[in-house]
N, C-alpha and C. Protein backbone atom coordinates (compact mmCIF):
# COMPACT_ATOMS: atom_id res chain seq x y z
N UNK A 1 -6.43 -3.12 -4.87
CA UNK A 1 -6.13 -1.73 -5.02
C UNK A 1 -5.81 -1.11 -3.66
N UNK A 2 -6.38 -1.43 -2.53
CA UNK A 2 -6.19 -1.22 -0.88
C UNK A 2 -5.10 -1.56 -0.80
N UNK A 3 -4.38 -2.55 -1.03
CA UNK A 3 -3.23 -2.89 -0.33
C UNK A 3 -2.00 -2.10 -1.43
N UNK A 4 -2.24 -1.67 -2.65
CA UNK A 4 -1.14 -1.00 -4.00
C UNK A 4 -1.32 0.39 -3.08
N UNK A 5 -2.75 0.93 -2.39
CA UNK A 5 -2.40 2.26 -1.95
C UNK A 5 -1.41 2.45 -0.79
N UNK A 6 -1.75 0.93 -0.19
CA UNK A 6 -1.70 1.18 1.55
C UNK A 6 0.20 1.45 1.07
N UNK A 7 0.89 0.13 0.27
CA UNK A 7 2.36 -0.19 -0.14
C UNK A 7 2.71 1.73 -0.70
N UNK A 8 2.13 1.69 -1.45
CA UNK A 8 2.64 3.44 -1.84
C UNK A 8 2.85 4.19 -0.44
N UNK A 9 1.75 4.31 0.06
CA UNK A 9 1.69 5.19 1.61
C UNK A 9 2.95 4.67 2.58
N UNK A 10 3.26 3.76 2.03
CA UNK A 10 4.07 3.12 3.08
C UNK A 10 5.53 3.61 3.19
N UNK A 11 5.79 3.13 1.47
CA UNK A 11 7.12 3.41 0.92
C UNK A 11 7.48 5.30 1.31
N UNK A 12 6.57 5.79 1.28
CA UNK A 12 6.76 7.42 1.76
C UNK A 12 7.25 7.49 2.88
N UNK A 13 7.48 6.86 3.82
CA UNK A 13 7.44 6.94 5.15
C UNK A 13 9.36 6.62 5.23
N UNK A 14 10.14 7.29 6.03
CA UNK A 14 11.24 6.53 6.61
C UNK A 14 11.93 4.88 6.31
N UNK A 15 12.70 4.76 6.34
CA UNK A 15 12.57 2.99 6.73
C UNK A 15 12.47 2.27 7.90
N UNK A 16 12.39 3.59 9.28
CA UNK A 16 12.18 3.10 10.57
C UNK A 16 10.86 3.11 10.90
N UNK A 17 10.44 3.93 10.18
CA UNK A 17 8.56 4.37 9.96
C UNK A 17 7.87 3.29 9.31
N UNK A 18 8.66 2.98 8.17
CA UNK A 18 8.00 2.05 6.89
C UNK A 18 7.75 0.69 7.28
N UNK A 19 8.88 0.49 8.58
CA UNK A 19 9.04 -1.20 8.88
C UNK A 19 7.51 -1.06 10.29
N UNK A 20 7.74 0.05 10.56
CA UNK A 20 6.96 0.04 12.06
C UNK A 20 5.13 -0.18 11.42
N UNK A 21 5.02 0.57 10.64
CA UNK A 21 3.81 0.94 9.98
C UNK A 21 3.35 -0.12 9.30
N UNK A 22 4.33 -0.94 9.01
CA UNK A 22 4.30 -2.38 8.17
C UNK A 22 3.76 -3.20 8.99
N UNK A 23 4.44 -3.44 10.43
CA UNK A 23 4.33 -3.93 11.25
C UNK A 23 2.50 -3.90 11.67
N UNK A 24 2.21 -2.64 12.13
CA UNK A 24 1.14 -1.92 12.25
C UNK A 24 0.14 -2.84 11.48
N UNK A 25 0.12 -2.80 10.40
CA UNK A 25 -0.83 -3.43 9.17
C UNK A 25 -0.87 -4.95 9.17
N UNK A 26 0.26 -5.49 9.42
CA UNK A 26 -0.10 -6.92 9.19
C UNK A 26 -0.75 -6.83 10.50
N UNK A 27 -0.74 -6.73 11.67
CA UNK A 27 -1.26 -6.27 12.89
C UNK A 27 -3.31 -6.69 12.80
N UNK A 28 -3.10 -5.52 12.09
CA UNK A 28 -4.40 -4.96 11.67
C UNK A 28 -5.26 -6.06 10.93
N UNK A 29 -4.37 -6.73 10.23
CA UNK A 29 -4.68 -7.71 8.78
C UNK A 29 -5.24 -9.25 9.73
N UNK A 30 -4.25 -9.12 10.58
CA UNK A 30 -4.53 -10.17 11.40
C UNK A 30 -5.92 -10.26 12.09
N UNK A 31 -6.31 -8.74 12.87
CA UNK A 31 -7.26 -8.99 13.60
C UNK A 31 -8.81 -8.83 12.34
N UNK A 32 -8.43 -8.21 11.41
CA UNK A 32 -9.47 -8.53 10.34
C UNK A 32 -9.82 -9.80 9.40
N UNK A 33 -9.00 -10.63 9.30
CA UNK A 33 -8.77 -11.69 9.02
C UNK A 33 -8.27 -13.43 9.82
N UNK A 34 -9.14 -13.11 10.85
CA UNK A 34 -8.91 -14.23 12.30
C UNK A 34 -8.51 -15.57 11.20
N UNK A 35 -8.99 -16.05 10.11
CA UNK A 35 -8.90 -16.98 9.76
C UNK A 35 -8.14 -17.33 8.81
N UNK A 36 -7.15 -16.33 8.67
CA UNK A 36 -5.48 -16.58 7.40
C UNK A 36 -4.41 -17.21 8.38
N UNK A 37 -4.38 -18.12 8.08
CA UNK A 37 -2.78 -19.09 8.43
C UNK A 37 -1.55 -18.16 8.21
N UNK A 38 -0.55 -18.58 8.98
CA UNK A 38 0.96 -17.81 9.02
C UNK A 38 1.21 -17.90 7.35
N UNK A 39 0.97 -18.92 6.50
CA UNK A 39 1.11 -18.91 5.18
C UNK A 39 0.98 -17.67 4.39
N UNK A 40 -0.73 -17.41 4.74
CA UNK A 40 -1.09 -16.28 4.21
C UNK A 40 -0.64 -14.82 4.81
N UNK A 41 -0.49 -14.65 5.63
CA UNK A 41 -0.11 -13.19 6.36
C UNK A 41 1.33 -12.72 5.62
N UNK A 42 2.06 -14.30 5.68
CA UNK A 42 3.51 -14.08 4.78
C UNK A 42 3.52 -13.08 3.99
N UNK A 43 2.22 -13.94 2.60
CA UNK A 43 2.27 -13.65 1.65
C UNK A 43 1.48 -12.08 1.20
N UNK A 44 0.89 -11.81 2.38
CA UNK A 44 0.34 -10.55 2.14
C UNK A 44 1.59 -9.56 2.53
N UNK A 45 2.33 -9.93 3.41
CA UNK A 45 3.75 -8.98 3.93
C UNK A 45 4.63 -8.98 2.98
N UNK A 46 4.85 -10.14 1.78
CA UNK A 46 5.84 -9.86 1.12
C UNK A 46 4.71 -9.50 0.03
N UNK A 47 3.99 -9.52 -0.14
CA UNK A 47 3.15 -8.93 -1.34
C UNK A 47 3.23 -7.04 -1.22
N UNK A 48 3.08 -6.65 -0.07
CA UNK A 48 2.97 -5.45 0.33
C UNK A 48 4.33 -4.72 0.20
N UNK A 49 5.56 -5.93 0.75
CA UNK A 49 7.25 -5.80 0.67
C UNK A 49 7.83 -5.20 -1.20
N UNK A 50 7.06 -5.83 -1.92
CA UNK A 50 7.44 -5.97 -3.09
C UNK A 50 6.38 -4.54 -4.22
N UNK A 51 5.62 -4.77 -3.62
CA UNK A 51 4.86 -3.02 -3.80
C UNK A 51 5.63 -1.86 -3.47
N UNK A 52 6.20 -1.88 -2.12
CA UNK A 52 7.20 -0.61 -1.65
C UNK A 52 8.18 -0.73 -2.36
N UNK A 53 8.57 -1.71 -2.68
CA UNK A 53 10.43 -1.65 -3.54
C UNK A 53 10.22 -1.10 -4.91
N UNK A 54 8.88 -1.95 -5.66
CA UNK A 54 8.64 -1.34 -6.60
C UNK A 54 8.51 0.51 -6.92
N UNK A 55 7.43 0.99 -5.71
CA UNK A 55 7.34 2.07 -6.04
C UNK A 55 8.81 3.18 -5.22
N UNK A 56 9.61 2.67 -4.60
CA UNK A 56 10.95 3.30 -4.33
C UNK A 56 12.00 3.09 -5.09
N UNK A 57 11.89 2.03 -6.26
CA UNK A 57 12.57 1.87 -7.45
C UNK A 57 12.22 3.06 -8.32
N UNK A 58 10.80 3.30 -8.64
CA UNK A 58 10.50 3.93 -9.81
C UNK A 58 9.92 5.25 -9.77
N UNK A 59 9.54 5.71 -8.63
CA UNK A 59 9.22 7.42 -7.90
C UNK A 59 10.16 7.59 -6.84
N UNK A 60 11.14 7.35 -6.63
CA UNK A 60 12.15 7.70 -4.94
C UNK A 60 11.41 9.13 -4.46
N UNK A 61 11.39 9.71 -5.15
CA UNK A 61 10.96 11.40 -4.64
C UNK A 61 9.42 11.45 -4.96
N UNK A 62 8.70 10.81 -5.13
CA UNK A 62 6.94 11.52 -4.99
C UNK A 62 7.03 10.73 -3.63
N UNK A 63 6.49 12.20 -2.83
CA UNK A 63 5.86 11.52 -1.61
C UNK A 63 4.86 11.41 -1.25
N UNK A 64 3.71 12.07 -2.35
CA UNK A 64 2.22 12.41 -2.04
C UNK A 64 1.81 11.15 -1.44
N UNK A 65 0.97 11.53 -0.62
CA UNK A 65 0.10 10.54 -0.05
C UNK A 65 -1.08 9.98 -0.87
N UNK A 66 -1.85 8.57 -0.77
CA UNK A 66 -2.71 8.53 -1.58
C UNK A 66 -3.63 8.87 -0.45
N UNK A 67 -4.98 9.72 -0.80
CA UNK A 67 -5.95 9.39 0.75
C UNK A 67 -6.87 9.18 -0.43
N UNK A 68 -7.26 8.64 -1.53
CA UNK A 68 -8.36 8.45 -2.22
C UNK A 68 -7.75 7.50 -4.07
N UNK A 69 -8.86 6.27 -3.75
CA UNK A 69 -8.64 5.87 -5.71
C UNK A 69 -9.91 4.62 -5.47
N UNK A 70 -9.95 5.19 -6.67
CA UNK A 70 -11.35 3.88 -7.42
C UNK A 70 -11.22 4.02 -8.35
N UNK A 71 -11.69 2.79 -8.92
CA UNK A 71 -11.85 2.19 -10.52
C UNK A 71 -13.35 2.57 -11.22
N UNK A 72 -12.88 3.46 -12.34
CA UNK A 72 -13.95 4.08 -13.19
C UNK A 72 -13.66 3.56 -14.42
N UNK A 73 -15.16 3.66 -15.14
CA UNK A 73 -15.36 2.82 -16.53
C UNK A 73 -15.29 4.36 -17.03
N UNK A 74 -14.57 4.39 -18.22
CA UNK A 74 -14.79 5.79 -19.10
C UNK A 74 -14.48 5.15 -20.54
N UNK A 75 -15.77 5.62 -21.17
CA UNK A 75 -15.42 4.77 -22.80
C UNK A 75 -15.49 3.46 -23.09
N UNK A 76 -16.16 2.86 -21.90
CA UNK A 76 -16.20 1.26 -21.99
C UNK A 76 -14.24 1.04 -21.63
N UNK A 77 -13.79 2.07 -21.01
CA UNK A 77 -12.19 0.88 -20.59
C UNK A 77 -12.42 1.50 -19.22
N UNK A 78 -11.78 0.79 -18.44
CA UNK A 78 -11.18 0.87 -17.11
C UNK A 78 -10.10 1.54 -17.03
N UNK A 79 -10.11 2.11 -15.68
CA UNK A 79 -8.79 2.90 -15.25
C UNK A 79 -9.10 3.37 -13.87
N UNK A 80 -7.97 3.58 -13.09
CA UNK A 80 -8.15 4.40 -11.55
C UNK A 80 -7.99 5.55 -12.03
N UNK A 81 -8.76 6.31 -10.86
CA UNK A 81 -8.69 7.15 -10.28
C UNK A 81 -7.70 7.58 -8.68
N UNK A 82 -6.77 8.33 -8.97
CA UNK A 82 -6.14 8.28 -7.57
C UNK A 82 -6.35 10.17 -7.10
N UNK A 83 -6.41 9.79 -5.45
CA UNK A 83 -6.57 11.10 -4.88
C UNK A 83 -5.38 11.17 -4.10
N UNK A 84 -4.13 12.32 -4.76
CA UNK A 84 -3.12 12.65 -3.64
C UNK A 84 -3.12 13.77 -3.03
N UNK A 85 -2.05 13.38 -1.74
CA UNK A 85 -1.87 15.06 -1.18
C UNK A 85 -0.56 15.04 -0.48
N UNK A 86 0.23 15.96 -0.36
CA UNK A 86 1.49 16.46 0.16
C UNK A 86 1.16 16.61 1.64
N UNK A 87 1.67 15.77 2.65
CA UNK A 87 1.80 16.30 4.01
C UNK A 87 2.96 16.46 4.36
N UNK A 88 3.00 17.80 4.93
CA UNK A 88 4.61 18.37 5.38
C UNK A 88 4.78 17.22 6.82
């Protein structure tokens, strides 16, 4: 669910922003994860790649930010919860 928010947050951004910020994260992914092979980092970059296309395919214009979501039981089913917000 971290990485579906981080890909949304992302896709909002520019495509000079989106690649830099991308950049940024696997960055990040790396120093949190000392022990993922070039294999895996790939696959988290195109995992993250394929989240942004998705959600610039199917919202082009929501730009809300997510800054909040968790998974709540209501009724015995599952579902998120998402927290957005508009930054100018």
């Amino acid at each position: 669910m971290n990485a579906a928010c981080s890909a949304w947050n992302l896709a909002c951004n520019t495509p000079e922003l989106r690649k830099r910020h991308l950049d940024k994260y696997i960055l990040e992914y790396r120093q949190h994860n000392p022990g993922a092979d070039e294999e895996q980092v790939a696959e988290v970059r195109s995992n993250l790649e394929k989240l942004i296309e998705a959600k610039l395919e199917k919202f082009p214009n929501d730009l809300r930010q997510i800054v909040g979501a968790r998974l709540v039981n209501v009724g015995g089913k599952d579902r998120i919860d998402v927290t957005a917000a508009r930054f100018q």
